[in-house]
Structures are given as structure tokens and as C-alpha cells.
C-alpha atoms as a PDB file:
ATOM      1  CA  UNK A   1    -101.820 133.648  86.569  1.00  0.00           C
ATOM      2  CA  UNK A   2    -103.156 131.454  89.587  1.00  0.00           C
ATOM      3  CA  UNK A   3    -104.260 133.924  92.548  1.00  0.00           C
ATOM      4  CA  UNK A   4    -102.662 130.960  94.892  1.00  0.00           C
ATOM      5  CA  UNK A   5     -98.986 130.382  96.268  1.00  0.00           C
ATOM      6  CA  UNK A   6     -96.831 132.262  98.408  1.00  0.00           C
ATOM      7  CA  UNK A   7     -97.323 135.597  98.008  1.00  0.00           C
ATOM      8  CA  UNK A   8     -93.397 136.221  97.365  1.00  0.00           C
ATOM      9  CA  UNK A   9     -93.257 133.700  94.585  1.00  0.00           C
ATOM     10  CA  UNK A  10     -96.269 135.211  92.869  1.00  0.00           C
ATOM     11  CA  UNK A  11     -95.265 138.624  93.153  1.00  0.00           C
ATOM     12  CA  UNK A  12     -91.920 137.578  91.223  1.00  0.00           C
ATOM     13  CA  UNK A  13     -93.672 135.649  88.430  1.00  0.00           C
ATOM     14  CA  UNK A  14     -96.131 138.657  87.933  1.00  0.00           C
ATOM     15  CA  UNK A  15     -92.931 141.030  87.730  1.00  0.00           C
ATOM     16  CA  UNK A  16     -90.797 138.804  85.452  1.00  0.00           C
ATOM     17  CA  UNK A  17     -93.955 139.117  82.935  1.00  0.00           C
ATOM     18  CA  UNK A  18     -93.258 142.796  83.136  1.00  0.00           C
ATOM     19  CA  UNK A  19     -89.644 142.605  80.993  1.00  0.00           C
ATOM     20  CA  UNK A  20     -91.015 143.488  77.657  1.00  0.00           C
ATOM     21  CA  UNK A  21     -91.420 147.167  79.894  1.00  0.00           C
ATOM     22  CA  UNK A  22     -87.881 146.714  81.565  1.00  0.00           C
ATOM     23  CA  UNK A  23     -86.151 146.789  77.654  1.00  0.00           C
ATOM     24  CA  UNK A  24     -88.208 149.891  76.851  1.00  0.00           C
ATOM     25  CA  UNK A  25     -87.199 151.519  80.392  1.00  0.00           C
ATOM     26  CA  UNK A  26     -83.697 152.968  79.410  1.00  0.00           C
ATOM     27  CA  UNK A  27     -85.909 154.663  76.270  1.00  0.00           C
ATOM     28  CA  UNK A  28     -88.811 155.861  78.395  1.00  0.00           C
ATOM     29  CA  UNK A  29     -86.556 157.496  80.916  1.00  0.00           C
ATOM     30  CA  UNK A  30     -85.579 159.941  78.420  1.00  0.00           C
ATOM     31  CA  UNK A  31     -89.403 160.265  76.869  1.00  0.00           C
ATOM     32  CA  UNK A  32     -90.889 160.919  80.334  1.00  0.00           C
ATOM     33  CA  UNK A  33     -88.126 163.569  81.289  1.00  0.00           C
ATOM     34  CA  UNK A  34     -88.927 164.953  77.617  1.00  0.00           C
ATOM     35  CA  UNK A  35     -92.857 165.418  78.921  1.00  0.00           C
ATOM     36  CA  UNK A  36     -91.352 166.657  82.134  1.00  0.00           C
ATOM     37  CA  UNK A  37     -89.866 169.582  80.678  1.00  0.00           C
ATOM     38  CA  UNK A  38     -91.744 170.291  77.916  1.00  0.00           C
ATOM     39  CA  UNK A  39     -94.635 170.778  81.030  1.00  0.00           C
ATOM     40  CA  UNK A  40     -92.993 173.853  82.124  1.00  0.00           C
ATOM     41  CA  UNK A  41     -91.719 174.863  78.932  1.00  0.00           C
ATOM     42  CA  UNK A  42     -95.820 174.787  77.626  1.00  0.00           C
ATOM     43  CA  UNK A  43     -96.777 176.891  81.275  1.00  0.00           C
ATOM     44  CA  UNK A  44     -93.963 178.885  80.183  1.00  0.00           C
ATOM     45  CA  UNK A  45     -94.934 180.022  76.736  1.00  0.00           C
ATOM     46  CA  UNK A  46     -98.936 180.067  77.524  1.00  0.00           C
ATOM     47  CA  UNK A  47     -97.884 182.633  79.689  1.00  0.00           C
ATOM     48  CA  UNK A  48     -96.000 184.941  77.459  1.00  0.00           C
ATOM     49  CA  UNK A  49     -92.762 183.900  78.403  1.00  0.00           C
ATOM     50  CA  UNK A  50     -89.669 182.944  76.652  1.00  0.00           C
ATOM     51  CA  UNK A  51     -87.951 179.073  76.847  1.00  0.00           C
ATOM     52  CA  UNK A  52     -83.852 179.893  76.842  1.00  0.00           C
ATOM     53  CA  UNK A  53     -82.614 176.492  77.721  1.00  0.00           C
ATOM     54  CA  UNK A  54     -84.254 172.769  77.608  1.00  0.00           C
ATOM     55  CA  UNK A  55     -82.531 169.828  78.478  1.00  0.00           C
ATOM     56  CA  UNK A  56     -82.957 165.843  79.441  1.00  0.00           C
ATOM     57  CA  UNK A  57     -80.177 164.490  79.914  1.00  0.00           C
ATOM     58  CA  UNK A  58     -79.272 163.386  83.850  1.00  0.00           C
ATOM     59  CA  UNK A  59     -76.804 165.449  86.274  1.00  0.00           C
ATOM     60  CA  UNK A  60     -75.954 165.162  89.948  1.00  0.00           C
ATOM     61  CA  UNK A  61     -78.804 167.757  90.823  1.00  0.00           C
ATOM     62  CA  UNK A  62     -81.668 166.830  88.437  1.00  0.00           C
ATOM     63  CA  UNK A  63     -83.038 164.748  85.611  1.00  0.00           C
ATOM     64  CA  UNK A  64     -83.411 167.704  83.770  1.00  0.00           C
ATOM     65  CA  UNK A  65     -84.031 171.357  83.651  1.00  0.00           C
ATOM     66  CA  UNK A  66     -85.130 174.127  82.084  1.00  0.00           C
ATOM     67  CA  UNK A  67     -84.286 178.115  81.624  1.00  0.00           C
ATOM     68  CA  UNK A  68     -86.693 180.565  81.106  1.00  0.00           C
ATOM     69  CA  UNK A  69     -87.419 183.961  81.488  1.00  0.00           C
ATOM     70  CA  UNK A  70     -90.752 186.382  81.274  1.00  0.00           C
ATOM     71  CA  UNK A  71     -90.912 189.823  80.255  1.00  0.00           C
ATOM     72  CA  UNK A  72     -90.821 192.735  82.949  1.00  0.00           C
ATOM     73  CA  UNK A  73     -93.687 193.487  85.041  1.00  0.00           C
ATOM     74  CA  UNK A  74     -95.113 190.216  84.148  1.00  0.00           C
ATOM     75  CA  UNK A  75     -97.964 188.667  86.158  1.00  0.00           C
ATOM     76  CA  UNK A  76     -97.251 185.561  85.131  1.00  0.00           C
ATOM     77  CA  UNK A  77     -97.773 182.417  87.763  1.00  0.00           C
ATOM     78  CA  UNK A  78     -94.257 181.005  88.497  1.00  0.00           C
ATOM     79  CA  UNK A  79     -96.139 178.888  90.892  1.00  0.00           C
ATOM     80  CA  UNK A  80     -97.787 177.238  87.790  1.00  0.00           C
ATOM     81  CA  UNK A  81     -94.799 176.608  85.766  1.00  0.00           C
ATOM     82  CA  UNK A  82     -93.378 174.602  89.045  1.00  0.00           C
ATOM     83  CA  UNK A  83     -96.212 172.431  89.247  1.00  0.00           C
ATOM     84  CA  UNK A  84     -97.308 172.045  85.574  1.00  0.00           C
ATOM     85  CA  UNK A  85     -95.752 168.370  85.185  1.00  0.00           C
ATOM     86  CA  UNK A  86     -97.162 166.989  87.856  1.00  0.00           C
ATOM     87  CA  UNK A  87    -100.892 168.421  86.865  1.00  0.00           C
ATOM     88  CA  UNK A  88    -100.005 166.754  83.421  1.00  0.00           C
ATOM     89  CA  UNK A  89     -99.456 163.346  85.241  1.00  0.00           C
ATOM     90  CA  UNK A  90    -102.377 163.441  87.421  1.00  0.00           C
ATOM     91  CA  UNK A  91    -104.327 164.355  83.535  1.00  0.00           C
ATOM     92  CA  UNK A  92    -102.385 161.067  82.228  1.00  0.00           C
ATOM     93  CA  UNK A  93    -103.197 159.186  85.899  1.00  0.00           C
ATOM     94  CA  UNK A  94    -106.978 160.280  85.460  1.00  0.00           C
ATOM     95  CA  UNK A  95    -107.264 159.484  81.820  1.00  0.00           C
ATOM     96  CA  UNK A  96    -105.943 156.004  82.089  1.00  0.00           C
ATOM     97  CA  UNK A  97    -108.566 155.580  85.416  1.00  0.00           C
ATOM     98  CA  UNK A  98    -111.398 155.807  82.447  1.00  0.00           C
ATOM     99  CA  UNK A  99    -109.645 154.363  79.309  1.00  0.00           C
ATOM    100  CA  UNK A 100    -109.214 151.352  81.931  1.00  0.00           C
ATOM    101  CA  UNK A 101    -113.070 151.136  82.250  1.00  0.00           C
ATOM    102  CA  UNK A 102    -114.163 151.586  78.979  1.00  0.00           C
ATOM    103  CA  UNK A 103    -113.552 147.914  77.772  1.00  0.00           C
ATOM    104  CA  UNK A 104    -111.483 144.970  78.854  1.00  0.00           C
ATOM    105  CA  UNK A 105    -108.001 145.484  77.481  1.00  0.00           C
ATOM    106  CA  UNK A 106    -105.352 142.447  76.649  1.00  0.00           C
ATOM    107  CA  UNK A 107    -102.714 141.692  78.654  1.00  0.00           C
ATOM    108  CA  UNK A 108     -99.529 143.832  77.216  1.00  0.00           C
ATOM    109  CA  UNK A 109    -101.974 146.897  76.737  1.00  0.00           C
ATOM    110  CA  UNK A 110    -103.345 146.454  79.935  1.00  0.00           C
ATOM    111  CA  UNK A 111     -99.514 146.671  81.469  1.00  0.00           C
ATOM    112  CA  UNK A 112     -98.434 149.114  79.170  1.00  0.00           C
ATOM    113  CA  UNK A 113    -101.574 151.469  80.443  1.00  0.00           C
ATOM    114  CA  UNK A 114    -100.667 150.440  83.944  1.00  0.00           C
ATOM    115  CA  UNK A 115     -96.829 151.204  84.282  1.00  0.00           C
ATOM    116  CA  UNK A 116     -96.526 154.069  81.867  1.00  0.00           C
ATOM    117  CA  UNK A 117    -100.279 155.506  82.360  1.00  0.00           C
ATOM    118  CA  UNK A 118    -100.212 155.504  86.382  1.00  0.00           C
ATOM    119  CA  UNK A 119     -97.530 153.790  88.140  1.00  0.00           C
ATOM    120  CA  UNK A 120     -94.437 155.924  86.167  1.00  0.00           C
ATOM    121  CA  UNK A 121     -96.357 159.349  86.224  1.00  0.00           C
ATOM    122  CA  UNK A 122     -97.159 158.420  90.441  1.00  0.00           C
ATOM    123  CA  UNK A 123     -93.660 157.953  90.624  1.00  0.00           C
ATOM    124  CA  UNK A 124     -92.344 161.100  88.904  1.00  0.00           C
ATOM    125  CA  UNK A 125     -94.975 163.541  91.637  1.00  0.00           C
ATOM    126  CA  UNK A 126     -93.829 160.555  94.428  1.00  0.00           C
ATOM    127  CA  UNK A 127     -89.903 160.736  93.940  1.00  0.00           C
ATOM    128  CA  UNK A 128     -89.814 164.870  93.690  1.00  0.00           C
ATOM    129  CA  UNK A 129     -92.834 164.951  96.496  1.00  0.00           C
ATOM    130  CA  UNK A 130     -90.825 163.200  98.940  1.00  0.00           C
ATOM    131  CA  UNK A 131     -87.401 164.550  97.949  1.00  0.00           C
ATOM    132  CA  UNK A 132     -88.930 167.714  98.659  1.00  0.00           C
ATOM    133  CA  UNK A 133     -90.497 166.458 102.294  1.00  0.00           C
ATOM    134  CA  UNK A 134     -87.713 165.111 103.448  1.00  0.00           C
ATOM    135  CA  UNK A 135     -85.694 168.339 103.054  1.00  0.00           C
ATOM    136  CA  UNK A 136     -84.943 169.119  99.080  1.00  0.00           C
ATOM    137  CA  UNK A 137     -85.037 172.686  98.933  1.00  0.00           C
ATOM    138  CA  UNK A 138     -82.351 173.091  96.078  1.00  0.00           C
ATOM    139  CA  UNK A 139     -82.305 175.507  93.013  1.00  0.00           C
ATOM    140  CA  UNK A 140     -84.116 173.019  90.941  1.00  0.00           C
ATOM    141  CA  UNK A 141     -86.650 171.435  93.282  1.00  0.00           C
ATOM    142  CA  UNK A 142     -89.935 172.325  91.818  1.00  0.00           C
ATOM    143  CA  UNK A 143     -91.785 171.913  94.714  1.00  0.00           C
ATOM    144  CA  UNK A 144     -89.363 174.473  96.757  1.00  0.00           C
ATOM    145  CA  UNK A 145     -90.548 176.665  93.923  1.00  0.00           C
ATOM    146  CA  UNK A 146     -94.310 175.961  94.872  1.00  0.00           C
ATOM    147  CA  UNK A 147     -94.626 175.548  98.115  1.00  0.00           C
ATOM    148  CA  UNK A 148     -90.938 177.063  99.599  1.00  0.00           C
ATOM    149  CA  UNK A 149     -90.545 174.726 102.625  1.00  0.00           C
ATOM    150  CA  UNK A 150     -92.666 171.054 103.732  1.00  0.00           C
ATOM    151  CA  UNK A 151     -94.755 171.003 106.543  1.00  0.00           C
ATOM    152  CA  UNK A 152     -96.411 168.632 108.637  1.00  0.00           C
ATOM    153  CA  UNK A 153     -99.751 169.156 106.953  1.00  0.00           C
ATOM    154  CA  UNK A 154     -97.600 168.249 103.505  1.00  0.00           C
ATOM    155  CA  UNK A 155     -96.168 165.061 105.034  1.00  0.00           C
ATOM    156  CA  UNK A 156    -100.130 163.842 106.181  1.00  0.00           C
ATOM    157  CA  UNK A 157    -100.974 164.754 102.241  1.00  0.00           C
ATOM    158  CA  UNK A 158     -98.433 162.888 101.439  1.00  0.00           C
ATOM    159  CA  UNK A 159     -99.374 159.614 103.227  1.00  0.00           C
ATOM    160  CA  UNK A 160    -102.875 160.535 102.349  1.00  0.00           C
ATOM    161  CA  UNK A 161    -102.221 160.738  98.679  1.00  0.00           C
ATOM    162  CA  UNK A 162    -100.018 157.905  98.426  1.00  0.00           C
ATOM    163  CA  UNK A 163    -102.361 155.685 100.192  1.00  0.00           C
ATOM    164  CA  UNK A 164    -105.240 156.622  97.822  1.00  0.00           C
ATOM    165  CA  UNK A 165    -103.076 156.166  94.843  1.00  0.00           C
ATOM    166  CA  UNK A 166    -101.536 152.753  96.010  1.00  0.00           C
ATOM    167  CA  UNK A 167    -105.689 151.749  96.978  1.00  0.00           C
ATOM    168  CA  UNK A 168    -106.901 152.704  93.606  1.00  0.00           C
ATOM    169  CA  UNK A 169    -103.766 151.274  91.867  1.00  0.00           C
ATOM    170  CA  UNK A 170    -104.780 147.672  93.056  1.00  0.00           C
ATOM    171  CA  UNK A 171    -108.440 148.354  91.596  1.00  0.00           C
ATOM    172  CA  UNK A 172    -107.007 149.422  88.376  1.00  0.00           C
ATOM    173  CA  UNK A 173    -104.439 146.568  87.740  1.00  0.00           C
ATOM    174  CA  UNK A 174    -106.849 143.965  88.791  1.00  0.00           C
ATOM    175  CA  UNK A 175    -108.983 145.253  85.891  1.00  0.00           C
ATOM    176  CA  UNK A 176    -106.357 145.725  83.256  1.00  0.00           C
ATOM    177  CA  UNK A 177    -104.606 142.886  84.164  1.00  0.00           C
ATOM    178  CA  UNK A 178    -107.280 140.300  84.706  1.00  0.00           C
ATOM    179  CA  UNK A 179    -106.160 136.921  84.588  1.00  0.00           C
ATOM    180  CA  UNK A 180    -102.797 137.991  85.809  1.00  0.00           C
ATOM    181  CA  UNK A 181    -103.823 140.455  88.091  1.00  0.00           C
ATOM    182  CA  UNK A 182    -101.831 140.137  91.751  1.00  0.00           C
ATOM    183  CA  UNK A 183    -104.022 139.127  94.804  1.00  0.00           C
ATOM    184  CA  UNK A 184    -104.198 141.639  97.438  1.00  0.00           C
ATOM    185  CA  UNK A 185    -101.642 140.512  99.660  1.00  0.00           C
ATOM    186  CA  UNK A 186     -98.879 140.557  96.905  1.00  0.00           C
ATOM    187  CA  UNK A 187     -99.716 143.792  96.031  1.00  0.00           C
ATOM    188  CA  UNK A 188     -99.378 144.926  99.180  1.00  0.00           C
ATOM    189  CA  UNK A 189     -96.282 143.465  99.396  1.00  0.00           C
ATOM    190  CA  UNK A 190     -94.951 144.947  96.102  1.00  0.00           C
ATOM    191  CA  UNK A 191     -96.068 148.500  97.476  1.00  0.00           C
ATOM    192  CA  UNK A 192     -94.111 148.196 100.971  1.00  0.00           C
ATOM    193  CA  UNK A 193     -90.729 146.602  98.478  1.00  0.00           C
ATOM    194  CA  UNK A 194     -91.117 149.861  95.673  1.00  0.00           C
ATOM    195  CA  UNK A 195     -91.575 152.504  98.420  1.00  0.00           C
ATOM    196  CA  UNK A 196     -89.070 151.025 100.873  1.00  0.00           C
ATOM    197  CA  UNK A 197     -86.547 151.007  98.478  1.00  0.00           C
ATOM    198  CA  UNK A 198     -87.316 154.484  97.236  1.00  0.00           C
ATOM    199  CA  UNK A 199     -87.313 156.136 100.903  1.00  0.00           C
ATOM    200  CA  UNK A 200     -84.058 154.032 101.385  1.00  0.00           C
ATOM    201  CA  UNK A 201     -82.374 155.972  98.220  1.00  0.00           C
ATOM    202  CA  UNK A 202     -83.061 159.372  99.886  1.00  0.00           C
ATOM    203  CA  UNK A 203     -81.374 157.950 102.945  1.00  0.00           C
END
């Protein structure tokens, strides 16, 4: 892909080489829920306790849920069963960080490491992250369960965080991608169009 044009009009041809990952989506919605779950359900059961309930399929309060329940007088960490998903996406973030380095990839395993590797795991911790900043304190907000209310030192994490992860996302696609990696100001422009949109949702 040239690294010349308007940055608009390159941004859209790099995305339109994206669809093979846009057929697969309505799939890997339910697969990445699946992971979501089964997250807690795993901190649930290394912990002695008992999974009642699993599911993934979408309601008006969550993309799924799960029921649970340990034995009395347990000591077990119900902080850690809140946050387990999002430690198994930062392991998945982190693990495609070194597969990425380890040789030069191909194009469609290059995207494929890039969207479901980093980008959709980011975007799982970003959309319940912010959902949770901006007020989200409902039954099955796991980061109500972690942390109980946000704070201002969450929201500068938060901008920290994502800024890191945006910063080392354009490192990683330009070497997975290669040829048809985006120049920098496109990707900064795909960024500020992904996160606008998704703060406009929780508007």
C-alpha cells in the first residue's frame, strides 16, 4: 500500500482490506464473549468455587454473565474473578507484542494477529473501562466489582493506558503489516474516528 495520498483516502483503502475480518466478526463476537466468561468461570473454580450459570448470548445489561457461588467462610478473591478477563487480554495483548517480533508475518496473519491479538482484547478492557468511568456501577459491571466507584486517578490511568496502547499499537501494525502498514497520520486519524465513536455510544 503506497504511504502517500490523503490521509482519509488511505485510511479507507487500508480498512476495506480488513473485510475478510468483518465476515468473521458476527462469529468472533460470540468466541470472545465465550473467553470472557470462561475468565471468571477459570478464577472461579481455581479458587474452590462452584460455576451455577454461564452464558453468551447479548441482553440490555451485558454481553454476558456468569453465576457463581463459593463455599462459606471462603477466602477466596472476588476481586480476582472481576478482573480475570481483562488480565487474560493483556496475556493475549503481550503475547502477540513478541509473536509479532519473532519473524516477519504475511499480510492476513499479520491482520489477523493485529485485530483479534490486540486491537479486540484493547477494546473489550477499553469499552467496560470507560463504561465504568463514566458512571457504570450496575450489578454486572466488573469493574464496580473491583474497584466500587472511578476516580480521578482512574480517569488519568485511563488516558495514560490508552495512549500507551494506541502508541505501541502503531509500532506493532507497522511491523505486521509492512507493506500495508498506515502512515502515522492515518493512524492517528483512525484512533480519534474508533474512540470518538465509542465515547459517542456511551453518550
Amino acid at each position: 500500500m503506497a504511504q502517500n495520498g490523503h490521509p482519509v483516502r488511505t485510511t479507507l483503502r487500508w480498512l476495506l482490506w480488513l473485510w475478510p475480518h468483518v465476515l468473521v466478526l458476527p462469529v468472533m463476537f460470540f468466541v470472545f464473549t465465550g473467553l470472557h466468561e470462561s475468565a471468571h468461570a477459570l478464577a472461579v473454580v481455581a479458587q474452590g468455587g462452584e460455576v451455577l450459570e454461564i452464558s453468551i448470548i447479548p441482553s440490555t445489561q451485558a454481553y454476558g454473565y456468569i453465576r457463581y457461588q463459593f463455599p462459606e467462610n471462603s477466602n477466596a478473591s472476588f476481586w480476582f474473578v472481576s478482573v480475570a478477563p481483562y488480565l487474560m487480554w493483556l496475556g493475549f495483548m503481550s503475547l502477540t507484542s513478541v509473536i509479532a517480533f519473532i519473524r516477519k508475518w504475511n499480510w492476513w496473519i499479520g491482520s489477523t494477529l493485529f485485530i483479534w491479538g490486540y486491537l479486540c482484547p484493547w477494546l473489550d478492557i477499553y469499552l467496560h473501562w470507560t463504561t465504568f468511568q463514566m458512571g457504570d456501577r450496575g450489578p454486572l459491571s466488573d469493574f464496580a466489582h473491583a474497584f466500587d466507584r472511578p476516580t480521578s486517578l482512574g480517569w488519568v490511568l485511563w488516558a495514560t493506558i490508552s495512549t500507551i496502547v494506541a502508541v505501541w499499537g502503531y509500532v506493532l501494525q507497522r511491523r505486521l503489516y509492512q507493506k500495508h502498514q498506515l502512515p502515522l497520520i492515518s493512524y492517528i486519524l483512525l484512533v480519534i474516528l474508533v474512540g470518538s465513536a465509542i465515547l459517542a455510544g456511551f453518550g
